[in-house]
C-alpha atoms as a PDB file:
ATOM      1  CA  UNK A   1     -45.604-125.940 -22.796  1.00  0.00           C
ATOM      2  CA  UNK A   2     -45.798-127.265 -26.412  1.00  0.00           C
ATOM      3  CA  UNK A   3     -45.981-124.613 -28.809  1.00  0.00           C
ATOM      4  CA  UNK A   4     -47.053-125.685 -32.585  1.00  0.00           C
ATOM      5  CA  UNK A   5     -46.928-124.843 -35.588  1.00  0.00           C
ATOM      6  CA  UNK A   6     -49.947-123.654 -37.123  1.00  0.00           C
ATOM      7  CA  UNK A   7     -48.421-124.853 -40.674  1.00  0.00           C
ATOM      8  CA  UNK A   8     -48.145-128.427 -39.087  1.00  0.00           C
ATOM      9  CA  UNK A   9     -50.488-130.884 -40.971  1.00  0.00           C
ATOM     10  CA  UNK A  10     -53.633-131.623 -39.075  1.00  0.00           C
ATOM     11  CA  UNK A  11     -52.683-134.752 -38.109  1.00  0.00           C
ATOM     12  CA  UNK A  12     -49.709-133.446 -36.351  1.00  0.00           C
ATOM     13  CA  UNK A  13     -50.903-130.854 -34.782  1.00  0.00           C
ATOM     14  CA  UNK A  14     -53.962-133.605 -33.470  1.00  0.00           C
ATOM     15  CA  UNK A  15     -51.470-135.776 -32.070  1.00  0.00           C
ATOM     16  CA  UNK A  16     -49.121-133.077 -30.416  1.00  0.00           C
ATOM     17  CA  UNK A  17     -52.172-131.366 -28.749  1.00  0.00           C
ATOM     18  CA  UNK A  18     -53.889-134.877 -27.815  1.00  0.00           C
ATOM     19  CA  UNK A  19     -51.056-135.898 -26.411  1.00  0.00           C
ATOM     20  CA  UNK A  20     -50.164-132.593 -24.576  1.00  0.00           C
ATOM     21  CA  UNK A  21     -53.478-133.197 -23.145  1.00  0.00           C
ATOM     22  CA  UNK A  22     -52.801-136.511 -21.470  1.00  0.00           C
ATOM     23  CA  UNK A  23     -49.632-135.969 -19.808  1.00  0.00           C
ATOM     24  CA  UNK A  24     -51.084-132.471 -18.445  1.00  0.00           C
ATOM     25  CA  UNK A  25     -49.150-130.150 -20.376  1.00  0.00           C
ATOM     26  CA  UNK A  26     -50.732-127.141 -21.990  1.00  0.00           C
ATOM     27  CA  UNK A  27     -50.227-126.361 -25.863  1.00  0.00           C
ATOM     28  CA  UNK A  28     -51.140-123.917 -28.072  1.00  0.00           C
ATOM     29  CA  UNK A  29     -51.000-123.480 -31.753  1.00  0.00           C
ATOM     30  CA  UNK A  30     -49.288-120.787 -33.355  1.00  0.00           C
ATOM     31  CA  UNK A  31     -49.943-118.700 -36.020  1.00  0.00           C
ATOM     32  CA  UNK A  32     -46.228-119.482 -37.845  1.00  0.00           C
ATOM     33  CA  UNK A  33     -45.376-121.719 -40.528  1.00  0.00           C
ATOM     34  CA  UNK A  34     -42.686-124.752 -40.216  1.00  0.00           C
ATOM     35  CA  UNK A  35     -39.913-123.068 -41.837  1.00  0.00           C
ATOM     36  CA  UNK A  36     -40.222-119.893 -39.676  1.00  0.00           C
ATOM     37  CA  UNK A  37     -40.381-121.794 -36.876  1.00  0.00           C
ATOM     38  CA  UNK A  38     -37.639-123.643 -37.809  1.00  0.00           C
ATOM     39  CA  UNK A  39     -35.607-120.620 -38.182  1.00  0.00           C
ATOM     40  CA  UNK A  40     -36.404-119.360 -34.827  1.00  0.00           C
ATOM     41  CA  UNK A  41     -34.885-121.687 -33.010  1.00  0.00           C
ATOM     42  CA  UNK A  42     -31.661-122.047 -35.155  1.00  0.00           C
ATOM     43  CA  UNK A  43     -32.443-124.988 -37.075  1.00  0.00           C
ATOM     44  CA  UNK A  44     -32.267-125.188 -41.087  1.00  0.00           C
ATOM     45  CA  UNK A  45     -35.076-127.237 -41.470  1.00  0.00           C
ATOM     46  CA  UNK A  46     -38.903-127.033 -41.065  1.00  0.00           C
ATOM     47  CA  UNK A  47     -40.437-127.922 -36.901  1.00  0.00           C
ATOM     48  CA  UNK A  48     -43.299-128.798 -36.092  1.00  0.00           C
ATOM     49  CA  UNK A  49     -43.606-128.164 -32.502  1.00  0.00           C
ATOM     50  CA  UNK A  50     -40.972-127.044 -29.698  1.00  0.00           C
ATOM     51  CA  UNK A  51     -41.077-127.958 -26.232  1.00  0.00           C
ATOM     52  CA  UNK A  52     -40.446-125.093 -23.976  1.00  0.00           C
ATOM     53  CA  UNK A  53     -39.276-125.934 -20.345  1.00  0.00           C
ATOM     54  CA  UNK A  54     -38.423-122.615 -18.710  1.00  0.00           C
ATOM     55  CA  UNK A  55     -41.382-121.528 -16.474  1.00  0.00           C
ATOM     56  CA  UNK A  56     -40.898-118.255 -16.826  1.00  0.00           C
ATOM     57  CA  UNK A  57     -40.686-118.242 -20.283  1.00  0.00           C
ATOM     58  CA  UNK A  58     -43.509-120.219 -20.469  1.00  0.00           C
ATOM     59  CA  UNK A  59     -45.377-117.879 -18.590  1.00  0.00           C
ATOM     60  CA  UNK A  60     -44.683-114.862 -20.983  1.00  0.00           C
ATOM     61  CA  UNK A  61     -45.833-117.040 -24.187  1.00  0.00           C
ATOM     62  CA  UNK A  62     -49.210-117.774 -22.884  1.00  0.00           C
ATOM     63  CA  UNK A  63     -49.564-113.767 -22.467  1.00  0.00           C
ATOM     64  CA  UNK A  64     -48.694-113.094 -25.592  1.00  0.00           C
ATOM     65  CA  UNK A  65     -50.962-115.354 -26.503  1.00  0.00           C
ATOM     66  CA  UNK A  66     -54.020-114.164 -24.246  1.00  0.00           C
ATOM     67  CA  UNK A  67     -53.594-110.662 -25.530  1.00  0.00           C
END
């Protein structure tokens, strides 16, 4: 799953989901800014996107997002 950042640029967020989309992998854009997403994850600095490989954790993000 790539999960990105809804405060990406448009660009980025194009070429994250367009290339999601090729290899087969699901993404979805979240409502979160850079920074925040940044901070979530432990880094000091604004991301874009994160990758997440857990399947079960996967899972439990596209609920939340279906809800």
């Amino acid at each position: 799953l790539t999960l990105v950042s809804g405060g990406a640029s448009d660009s980025t967020k194009k070429k994250l989901t367009v290339k999601s989309d090729f290899y087969g992998i699901k993404s979805l854009v979240a409502d979160i800014d850079t920074e925040e997403l940044g901070k979530i994850i432990g880094k000091a600095s604004a991301v874009a996107a994160v990758a997440i490989t857990d399947e079960m954790f996967k899972e439990e993000i596209i609920k939340l997002f279906a809800e």
